[in-house]
N, C-alpha and C. Protein backbone atom coordinates (compact mmCIF):
# COMPACT_ATOMS: atom_id res chain seq x y z
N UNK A 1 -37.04 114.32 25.54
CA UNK A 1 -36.97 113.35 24.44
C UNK A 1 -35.73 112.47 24.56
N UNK A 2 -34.41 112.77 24.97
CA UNK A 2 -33.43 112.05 25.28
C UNK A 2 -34.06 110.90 26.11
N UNK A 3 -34.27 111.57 27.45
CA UNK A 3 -34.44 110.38 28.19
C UNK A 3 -35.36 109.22 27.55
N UNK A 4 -36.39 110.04 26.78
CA UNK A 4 -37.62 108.80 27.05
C UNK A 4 -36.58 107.73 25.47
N UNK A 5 -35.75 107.98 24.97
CA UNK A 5 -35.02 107.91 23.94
C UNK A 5 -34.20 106.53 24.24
N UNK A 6 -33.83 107.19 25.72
CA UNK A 6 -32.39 106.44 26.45
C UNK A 6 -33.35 105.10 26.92
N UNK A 7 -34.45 105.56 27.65
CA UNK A 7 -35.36 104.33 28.50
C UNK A 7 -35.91 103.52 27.29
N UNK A 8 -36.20 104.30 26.65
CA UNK A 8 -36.77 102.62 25.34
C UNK A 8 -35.71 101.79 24.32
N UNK A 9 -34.76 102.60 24.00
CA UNK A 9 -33.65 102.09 24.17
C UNK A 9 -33.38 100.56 25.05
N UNK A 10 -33.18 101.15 26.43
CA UNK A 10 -33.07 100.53 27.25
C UNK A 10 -33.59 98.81 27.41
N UNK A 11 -35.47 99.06 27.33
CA UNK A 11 -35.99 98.54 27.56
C UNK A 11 -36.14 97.53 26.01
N UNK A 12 -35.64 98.05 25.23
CA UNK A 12 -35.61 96.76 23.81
C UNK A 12 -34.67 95.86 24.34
N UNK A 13 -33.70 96.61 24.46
CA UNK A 13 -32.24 96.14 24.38
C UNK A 13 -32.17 94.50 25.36
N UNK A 14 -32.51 95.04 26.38
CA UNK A 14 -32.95 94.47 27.54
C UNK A 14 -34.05 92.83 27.19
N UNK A 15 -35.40 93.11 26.34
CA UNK A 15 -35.79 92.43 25.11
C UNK A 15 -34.98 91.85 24.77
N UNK A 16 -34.48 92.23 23.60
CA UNK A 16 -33.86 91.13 22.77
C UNK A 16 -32.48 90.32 23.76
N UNK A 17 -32.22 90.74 25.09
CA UNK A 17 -30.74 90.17 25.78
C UNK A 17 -32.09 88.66 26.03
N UNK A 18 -33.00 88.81 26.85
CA UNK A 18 -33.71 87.48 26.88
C UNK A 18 -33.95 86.80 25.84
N UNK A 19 -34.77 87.22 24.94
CA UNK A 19 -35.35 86.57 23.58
C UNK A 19 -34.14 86.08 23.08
N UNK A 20 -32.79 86.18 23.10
CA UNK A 20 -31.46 85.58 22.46
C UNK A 20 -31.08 84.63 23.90
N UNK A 21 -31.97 84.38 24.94
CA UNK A 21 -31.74 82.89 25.53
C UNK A 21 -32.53 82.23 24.81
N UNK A 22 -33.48 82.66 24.56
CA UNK A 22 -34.89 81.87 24.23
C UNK A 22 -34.32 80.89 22.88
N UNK A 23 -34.20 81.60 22.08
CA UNK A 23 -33.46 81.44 20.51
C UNK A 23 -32.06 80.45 20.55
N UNK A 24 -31.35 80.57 21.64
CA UNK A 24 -29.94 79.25 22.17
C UNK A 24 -30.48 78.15 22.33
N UNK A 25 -31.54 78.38 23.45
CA UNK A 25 -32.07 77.23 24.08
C UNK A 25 -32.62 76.71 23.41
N UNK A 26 -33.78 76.98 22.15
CA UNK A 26 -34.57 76.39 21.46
C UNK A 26 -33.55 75.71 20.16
N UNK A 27 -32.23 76.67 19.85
CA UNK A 27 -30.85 75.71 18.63
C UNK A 27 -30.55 74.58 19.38
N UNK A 28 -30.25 74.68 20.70
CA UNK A 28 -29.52 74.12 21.68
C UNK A 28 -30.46 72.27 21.77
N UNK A 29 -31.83 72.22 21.63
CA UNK A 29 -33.03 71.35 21.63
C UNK A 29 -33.44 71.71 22.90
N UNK A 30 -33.75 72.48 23.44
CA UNK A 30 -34.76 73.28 24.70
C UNK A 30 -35.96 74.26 23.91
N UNK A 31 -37.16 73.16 23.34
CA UNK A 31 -38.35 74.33 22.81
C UNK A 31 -39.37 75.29 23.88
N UNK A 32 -38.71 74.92 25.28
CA UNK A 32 -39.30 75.58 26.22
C UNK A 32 -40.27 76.72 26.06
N UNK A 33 -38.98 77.49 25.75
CA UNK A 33 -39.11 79.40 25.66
C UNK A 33 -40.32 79.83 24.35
N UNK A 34 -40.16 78.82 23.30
CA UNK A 34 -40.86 78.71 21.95
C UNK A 34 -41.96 78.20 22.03
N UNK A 35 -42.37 77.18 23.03
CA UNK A 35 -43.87 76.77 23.24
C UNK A 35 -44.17 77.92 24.38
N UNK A 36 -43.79 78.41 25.06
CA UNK A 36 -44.80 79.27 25.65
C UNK A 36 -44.56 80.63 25.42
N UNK A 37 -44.35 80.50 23.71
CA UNK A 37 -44.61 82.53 23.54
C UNK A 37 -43.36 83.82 23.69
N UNK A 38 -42.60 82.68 24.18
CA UNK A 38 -41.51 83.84 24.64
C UNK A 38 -40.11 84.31 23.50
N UNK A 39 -40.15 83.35 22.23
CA UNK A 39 -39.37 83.96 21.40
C UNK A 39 -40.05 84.80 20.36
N UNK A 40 -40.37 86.45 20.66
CA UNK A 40 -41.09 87.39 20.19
C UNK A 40 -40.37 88.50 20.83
N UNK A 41 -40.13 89.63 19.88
CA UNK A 41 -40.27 90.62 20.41
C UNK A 41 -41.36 91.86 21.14
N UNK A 42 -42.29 90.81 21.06
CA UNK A 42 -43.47 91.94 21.52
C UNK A 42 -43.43 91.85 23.11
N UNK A 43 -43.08 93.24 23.48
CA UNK A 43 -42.90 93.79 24.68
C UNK A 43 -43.46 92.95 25.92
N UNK A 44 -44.72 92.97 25.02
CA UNK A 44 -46.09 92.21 26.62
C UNK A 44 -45.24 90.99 27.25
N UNK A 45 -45.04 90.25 26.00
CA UNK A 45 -44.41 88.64 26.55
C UNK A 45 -42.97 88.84 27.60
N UNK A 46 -42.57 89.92 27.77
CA UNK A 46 -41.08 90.37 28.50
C UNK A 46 -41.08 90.97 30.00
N UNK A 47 -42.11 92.11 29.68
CA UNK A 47 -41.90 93.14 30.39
C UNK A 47 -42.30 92.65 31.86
N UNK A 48 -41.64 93.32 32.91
CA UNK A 48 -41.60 93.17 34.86
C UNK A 48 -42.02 94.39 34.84
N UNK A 49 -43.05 94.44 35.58
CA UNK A 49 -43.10 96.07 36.06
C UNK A 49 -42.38 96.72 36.73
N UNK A 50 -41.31 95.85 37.71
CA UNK A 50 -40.57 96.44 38.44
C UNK A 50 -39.25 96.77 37.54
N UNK A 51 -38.87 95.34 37.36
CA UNK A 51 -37.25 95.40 36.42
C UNK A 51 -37.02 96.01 35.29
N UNK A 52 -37.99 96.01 34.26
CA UNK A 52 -38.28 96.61 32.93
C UNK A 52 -38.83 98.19 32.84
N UNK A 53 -39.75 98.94 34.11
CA UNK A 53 -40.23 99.98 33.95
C UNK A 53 -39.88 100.91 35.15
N UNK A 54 -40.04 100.02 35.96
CA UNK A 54 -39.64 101.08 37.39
C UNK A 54 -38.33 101.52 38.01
N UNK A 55 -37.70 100.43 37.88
CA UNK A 55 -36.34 100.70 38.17
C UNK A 55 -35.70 101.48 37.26
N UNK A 56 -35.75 100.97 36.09
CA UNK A 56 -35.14 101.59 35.14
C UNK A 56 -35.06 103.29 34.62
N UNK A 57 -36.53 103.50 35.11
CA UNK A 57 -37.17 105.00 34.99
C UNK A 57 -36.73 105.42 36.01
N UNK A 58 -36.71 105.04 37.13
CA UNK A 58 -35.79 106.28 38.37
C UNK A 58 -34.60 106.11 37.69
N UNK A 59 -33.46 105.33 37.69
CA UNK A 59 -32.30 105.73 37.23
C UNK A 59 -31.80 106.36 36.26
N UNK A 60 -33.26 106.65 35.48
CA UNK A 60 -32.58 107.50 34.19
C UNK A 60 -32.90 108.63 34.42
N UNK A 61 -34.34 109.14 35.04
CA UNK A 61 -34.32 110.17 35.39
C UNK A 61 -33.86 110.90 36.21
N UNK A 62 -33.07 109.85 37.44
CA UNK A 62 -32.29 110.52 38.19
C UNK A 62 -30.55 110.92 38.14
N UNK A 63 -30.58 110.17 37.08
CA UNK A 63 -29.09 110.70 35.86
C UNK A 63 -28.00 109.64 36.84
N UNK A 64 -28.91 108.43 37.15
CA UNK A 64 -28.03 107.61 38.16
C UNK A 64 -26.72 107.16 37.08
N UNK A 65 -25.31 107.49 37.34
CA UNK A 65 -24.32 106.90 36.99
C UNK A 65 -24.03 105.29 36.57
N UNK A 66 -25.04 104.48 36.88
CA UNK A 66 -25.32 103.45 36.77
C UNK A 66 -26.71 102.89 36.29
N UNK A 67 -26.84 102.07 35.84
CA UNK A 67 -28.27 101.71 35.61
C UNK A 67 -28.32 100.02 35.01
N UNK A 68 -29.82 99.47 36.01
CA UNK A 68 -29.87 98.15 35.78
C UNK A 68 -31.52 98.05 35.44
N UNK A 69 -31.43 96.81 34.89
CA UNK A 69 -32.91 96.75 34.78
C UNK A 69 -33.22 95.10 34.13
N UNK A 70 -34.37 94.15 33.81
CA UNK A 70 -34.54 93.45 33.69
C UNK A 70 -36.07 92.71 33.45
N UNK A 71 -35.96 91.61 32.59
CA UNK A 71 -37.16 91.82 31.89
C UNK A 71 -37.81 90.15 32.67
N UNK A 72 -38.94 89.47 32.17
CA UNK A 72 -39.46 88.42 32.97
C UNK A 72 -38.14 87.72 32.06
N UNK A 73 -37.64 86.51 33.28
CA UNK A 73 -36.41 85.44 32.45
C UNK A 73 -37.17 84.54 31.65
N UNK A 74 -36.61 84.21 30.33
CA UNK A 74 -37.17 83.44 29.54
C UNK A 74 -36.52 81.83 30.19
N UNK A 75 -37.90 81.10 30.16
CA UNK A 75 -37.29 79.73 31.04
C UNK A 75 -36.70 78.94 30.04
N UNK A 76 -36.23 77.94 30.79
CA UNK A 76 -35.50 76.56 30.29
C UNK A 76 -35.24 75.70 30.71
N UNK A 77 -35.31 74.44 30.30
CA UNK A 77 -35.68 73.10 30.84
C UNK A 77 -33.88 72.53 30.99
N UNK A 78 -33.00 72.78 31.48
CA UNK A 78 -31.56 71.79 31.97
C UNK A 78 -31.40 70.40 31.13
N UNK A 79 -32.62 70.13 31.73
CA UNK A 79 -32.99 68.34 31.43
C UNK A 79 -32.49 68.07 29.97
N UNK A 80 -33.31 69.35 28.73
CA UNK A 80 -33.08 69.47 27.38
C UNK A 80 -31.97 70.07 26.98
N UNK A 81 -30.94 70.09 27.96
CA UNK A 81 -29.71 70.45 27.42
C UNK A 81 -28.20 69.84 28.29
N UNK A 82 -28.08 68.99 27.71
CA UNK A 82 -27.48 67.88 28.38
C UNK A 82 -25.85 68.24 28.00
N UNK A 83 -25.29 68.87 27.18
CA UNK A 83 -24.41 69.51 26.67
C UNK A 83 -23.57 69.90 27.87
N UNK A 84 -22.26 69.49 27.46
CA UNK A 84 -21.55 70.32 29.34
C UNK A 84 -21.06 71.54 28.85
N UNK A 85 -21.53 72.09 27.99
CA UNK A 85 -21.21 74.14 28.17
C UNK A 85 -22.57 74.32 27.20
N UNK A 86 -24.22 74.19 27.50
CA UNK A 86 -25.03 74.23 26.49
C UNK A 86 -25.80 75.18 27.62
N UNK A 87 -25.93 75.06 28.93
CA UNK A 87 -26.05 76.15 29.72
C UNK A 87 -25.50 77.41 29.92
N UNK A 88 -23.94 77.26 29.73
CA UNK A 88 -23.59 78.40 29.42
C UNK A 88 -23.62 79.32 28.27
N UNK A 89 -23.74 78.60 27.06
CA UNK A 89 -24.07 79.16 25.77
C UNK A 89 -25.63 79.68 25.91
N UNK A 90 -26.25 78.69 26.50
CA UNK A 90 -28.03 79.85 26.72
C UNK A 90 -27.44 81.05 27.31
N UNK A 91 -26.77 81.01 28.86
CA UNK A 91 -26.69 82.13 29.48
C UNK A 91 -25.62 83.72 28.76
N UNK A 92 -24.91 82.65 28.25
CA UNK A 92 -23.97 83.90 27.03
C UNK A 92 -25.00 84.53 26.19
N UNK A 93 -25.72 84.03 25.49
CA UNK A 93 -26.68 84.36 24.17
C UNK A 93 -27.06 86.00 24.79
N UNK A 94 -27.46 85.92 25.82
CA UNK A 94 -28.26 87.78 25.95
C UNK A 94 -27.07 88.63 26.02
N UNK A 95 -26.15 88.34 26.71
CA UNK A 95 -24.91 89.56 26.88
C UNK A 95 -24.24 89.33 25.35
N UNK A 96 -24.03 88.04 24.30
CA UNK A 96 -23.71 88.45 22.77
C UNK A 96 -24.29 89.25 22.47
N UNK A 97 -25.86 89.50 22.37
CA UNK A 97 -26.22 90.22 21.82
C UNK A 97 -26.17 91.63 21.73
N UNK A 98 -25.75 91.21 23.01
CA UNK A 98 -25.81 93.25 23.47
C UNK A 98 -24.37 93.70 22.77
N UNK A 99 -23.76 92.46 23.23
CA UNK A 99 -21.92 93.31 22.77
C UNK A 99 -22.31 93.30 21.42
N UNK A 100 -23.11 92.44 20.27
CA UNK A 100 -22.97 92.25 18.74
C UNK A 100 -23.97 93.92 18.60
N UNK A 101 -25.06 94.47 19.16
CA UNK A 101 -25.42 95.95 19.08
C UNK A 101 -24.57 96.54 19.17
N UNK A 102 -23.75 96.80 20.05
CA UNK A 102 -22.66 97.82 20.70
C UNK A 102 -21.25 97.70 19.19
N UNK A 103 -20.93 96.34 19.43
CA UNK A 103 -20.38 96.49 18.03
C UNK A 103 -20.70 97.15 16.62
N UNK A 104 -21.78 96.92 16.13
CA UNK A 104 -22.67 97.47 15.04
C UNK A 104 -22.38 99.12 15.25
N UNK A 105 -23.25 99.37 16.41
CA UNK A 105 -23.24 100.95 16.28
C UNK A 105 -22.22 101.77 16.77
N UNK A 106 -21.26 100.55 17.26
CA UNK A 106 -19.90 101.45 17.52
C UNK A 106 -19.24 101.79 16.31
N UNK A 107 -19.01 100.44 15.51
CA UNK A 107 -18.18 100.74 14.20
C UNK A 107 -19.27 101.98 13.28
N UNK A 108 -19.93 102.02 13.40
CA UNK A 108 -20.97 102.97 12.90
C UNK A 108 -20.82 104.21 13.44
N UNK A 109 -20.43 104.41 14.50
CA UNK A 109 -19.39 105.48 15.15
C UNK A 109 -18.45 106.04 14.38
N UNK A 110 -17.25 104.79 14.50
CA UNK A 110 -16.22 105.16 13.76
C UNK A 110 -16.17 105.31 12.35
N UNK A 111 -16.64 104.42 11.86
CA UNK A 111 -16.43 104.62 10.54
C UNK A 111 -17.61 105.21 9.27
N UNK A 112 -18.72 105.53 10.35
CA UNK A 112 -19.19 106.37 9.78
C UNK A 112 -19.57 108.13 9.05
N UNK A 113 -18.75 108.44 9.73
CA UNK A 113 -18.32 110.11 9.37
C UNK A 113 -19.02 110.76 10.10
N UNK A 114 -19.56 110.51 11.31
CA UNK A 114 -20.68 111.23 11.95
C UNK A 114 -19.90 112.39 12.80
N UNK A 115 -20.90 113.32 12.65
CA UNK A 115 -20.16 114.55 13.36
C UNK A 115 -20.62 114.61 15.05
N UNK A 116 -19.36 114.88 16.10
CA UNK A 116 -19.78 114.78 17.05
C UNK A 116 -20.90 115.88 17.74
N UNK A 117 -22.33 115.50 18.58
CA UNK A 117 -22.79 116.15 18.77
C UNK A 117 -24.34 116.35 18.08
N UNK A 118 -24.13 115.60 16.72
CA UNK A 118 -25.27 115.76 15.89
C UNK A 118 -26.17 114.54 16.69
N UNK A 119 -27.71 114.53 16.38
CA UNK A 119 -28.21 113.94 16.25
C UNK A 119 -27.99 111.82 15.92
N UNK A 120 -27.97 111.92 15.19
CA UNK A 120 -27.06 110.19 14.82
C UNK A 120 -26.36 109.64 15.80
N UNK A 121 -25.25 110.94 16.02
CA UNK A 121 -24.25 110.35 16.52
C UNK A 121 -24.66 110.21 18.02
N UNK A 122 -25.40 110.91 18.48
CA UNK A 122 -25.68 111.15 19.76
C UNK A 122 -26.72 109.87 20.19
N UNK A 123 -27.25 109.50 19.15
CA UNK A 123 -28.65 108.15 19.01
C UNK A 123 -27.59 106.97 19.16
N UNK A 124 -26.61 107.22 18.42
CA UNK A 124 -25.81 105.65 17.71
C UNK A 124 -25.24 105.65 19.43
N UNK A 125 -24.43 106.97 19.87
CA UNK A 125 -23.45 106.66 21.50
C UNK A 125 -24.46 105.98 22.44
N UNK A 126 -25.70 106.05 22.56
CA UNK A 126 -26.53 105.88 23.29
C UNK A 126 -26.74 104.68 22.96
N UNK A 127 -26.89 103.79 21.96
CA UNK A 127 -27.37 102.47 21.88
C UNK A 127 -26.28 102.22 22.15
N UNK A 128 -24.87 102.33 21.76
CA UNK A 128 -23.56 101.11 22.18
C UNK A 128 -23.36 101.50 23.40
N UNK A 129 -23.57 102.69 24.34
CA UNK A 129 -23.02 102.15 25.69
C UNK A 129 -24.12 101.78 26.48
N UNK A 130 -25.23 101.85 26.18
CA UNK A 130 -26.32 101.17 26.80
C UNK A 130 -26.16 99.36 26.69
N UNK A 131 -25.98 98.82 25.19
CA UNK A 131 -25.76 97.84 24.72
C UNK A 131 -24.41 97.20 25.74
N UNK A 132 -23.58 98.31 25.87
CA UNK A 132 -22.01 97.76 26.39
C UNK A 132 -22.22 97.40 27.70
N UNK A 133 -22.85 98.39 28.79
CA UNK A 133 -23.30 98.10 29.76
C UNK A 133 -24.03 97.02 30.30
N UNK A 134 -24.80 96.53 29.70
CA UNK A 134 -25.69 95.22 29.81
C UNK A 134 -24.59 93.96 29.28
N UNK A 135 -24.53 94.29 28.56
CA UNK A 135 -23.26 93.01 28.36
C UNK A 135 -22.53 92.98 29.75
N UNK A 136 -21.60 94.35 30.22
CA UNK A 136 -20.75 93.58 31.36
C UNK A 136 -21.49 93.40 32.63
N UNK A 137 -22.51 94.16 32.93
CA UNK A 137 -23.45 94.14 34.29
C UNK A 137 -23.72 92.37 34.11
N UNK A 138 -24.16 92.29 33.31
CA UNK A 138 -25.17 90.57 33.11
C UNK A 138 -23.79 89.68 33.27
N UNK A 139 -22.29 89.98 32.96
CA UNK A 139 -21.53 89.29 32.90
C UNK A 139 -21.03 89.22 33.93
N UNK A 140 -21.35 89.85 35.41
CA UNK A 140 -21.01 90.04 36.69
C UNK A 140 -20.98 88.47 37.34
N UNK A 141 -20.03 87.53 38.02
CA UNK A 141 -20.99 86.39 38.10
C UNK A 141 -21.39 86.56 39.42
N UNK A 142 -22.55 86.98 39.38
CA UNK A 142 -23.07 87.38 41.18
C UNK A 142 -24.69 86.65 41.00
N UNK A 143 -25.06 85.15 40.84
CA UNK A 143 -26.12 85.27 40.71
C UNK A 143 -27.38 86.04 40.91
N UNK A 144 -28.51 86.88 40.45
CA UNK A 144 -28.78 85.97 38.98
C UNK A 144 -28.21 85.96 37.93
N UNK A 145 -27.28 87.17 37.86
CA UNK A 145 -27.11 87.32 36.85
C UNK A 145 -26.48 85.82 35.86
N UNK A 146 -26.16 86.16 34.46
CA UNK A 146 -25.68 85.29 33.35
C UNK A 146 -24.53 85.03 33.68
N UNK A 147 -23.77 85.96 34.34
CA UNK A 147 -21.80 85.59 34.50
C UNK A 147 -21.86 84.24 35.55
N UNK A 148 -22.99 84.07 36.66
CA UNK A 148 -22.74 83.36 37.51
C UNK A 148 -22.55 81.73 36.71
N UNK A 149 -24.32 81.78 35.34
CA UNK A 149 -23.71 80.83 35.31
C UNK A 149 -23.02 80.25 33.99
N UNK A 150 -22.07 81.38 33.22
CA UNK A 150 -21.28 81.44 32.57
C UNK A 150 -20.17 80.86 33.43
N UNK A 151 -19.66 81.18 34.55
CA UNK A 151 -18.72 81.21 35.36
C UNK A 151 -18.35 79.29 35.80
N UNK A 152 -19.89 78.82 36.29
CA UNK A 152 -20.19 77.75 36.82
C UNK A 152 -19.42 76.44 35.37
N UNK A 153 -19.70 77.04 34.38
CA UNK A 153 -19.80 76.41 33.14
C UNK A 153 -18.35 76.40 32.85
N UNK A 154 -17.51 77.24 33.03
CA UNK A 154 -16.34 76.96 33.03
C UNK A 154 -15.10 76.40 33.96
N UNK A 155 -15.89 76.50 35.02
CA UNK A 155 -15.12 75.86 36.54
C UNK A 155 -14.92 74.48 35.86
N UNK A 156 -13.87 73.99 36.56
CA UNK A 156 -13.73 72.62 36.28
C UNK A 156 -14.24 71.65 37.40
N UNK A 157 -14.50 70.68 37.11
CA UNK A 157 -14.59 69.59 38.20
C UNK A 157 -15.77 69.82 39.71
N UNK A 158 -14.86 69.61 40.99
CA UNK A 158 -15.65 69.98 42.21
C UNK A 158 -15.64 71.43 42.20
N UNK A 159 -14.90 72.08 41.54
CA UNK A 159 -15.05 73.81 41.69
C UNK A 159 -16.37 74.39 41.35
N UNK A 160 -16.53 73.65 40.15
CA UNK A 160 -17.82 74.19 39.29
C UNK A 160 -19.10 73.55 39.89
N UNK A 161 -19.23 72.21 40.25
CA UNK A 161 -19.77 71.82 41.46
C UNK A 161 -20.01 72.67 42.76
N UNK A 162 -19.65 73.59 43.40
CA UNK A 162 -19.54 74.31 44.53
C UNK A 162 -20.12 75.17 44.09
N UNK A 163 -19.45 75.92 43.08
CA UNK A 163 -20.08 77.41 42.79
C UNK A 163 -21.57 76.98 42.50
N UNK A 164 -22.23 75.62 41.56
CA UNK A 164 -23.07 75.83 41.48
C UNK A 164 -24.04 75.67 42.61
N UNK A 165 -23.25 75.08 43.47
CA UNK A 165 -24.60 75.23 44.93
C UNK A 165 -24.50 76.42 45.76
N UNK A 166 -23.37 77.51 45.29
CA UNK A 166 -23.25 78.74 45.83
C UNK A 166 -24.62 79.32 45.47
N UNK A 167 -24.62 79.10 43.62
CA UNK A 167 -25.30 79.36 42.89
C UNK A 167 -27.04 79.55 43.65
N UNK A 168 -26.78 78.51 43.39
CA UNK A 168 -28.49 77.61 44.05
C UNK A 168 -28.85 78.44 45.50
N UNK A 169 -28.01 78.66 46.42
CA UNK A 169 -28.42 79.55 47.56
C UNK A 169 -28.62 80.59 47.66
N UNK A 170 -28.06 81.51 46.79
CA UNK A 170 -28.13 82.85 46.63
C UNK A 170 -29.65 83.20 45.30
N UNK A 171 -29.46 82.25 44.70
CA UNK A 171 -31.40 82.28 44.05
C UNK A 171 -32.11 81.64 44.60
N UNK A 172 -31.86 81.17 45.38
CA UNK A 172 -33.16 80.65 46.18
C UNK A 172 -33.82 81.40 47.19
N UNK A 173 -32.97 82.89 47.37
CA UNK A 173 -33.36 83.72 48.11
C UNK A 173 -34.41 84.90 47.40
N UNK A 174 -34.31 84.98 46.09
CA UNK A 174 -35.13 85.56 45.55
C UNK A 174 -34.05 86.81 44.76
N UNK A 175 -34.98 87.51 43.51
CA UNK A 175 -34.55 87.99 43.02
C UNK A 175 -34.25 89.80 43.34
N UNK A 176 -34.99 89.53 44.70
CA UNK A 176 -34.76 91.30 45.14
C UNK A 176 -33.33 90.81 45.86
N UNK A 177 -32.98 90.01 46.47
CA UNK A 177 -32.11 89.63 47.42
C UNK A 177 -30.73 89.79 46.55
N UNK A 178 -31.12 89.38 45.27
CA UNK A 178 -29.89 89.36 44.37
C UNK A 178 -29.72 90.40 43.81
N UNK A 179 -30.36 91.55 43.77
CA UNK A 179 -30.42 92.20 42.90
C UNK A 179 -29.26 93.64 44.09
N UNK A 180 -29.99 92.85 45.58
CA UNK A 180 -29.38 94.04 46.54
C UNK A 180 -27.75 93.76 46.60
N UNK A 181 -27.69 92.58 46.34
CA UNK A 181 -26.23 91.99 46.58
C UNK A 181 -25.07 92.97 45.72
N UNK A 182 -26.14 92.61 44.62
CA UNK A 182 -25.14 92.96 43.34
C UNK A 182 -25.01 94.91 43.17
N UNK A 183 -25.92 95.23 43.65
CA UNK A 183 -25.92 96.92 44.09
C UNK A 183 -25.11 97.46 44.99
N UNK A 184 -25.33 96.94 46.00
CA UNK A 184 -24.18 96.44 47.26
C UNK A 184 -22.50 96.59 46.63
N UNK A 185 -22.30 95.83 45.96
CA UNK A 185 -21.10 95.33 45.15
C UNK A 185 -20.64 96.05 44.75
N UNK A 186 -21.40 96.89 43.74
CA UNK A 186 -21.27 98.01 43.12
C UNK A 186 -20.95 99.17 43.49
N UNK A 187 -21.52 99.24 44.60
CA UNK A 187 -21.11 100.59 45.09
C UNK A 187 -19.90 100.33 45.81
N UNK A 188 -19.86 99.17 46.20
CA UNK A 188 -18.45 99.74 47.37
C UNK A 188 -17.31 98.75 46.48
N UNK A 189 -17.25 97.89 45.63
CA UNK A 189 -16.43 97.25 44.90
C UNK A 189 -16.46 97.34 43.54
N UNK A 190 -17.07 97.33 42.62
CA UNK A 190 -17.09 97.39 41.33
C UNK A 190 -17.23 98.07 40.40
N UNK A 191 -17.80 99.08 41.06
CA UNK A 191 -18.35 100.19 40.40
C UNK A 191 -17.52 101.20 39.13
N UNK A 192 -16.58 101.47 40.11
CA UNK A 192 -14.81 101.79 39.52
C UNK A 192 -14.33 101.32 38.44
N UNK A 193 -14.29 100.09 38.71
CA UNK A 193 -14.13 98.98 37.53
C UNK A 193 -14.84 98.54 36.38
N UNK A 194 -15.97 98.29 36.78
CA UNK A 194 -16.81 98.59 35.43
C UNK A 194 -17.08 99.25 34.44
N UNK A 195 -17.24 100.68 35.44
CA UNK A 195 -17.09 101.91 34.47
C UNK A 195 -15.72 102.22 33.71
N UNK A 196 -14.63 101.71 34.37
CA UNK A 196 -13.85 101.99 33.44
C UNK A 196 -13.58 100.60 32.19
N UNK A 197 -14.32 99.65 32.51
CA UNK A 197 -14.09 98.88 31.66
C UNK A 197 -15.03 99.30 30.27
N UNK A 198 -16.35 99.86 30.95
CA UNK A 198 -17.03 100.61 29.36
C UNK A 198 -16.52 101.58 29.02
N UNK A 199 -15.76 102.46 29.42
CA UNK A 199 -15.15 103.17 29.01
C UNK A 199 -13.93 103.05 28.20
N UNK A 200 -13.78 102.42 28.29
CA UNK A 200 -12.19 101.34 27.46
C UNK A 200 -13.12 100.55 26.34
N UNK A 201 -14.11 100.20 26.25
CA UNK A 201 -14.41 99.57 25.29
C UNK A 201 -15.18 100.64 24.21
N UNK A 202 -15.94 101.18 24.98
CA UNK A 202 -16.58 102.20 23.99
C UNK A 202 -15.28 103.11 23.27
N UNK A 203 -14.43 103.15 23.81
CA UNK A 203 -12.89 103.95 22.91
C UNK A 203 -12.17 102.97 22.18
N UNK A 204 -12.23 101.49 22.07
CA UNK A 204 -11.93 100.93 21.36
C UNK A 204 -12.92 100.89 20.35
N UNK A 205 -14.28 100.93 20.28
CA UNK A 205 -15.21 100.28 19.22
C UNK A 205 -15.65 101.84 18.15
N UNK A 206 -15.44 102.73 19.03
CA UNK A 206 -16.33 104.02 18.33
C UNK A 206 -14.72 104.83 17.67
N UNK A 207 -13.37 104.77 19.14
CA UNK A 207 -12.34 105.82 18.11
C UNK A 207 -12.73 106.89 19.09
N UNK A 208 -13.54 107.41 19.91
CA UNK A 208 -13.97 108.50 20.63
C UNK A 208 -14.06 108.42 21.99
N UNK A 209 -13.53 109.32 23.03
CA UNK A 209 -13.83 108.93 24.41
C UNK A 209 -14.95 109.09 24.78
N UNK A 210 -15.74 108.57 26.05
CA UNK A 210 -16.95 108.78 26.35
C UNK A 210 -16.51 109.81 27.59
């Protein structure tokens, strides 16, 4: 029951990180995502069989120390967002959301009186570091992910120019290609770091170490 607990979890969370591009882009004047169905939470309109169910299910059942996963990308038209940081605010919108969960049920942590170990508390740890995790994984800027083009959006000038044709080469290879990069990364560079960065945050938001 945990696991299947942890994986649907997972797989909302994951939900609503797209459906909160969908919802930017469409404030932003991009009705893209909104004419074709995609600002909904109903699963069907989201789900990858690979990114959303398969991947995700070996790593939980295999108690992988890490875990990624990903749902179909909700599109968007550039053209309708002419804004020079209105791209990056789409691409921020899914990792807010996750940190604004992680917030919620962290302070719900702390300041809720929950006893460690019970039930609640054990539901509530599980949504904020699941929530926390997706926030910084997506904030990686390793295209595809969101940090790349969070990252692009803040470069200035010819910098941000470059990265974005870094950008452009490394998705144009496809999304398994990116996905190996960023695994790659992980294991032999980041991995360390990440984890201790959720770990530092989940002890700031809850009051409790993980």
């Amino acid at each position: 029951m945990d696991l299947l607990f942890y994986f649907l979890i997972l797989i909302f969370s994951i939900i609503l990180h797209e459906v909160a591009h969908g919802y930017m882009a469409n404030y932003l004047g991009d009705p893209t995502a909104r004419l074709m169905g995609r600002l909904t939470l109903n699963p069907v309109s989201h789900i990858d069989p690979l990114g959303t169910i398969v991947i995700p299910a070996i790593l939980v059942m295999t108690h992988s120390p890490f875990f990624i996963g990903y749902a179909k990308p909700v599109p968007y038209n550039p053209h309708n967002l002419p804004g020079r940081y209105d791209e990056l605010l789409v691409a921020g919108a899914g990792p807010a959301v996750n940190f604004l969960l992680a917030l919620i049920f962290g302070l719900a942590i702390r300041f809720g009186g929950l006893d460690i170990g019970s039930p609640l508390f054990d539901a509530f740890t599980t949504i904020t570091v699941v929530n926390l995790w997706l926030m910084i994984f997506n904030l990686i800027p390793i295209p595809p992910l969101d940090g790349s083009k969070v990252l692009e959006g803040l470069l200035p000038g010819e910098l941000g120019h470059a990265y974005h044709n870094f950008r452009r080469v490394l998705e144009s290879m496809g999304m398994i290609t990116g996905l190996l990069i960023i695994m790659l990364a992980f294991y032999f560079v980041l991995g360390p770091v990440l984890i201790s960065i959720l770990q530092v945050l989940f002890s700031l938001l809850t009051g409790v170490s993980l």
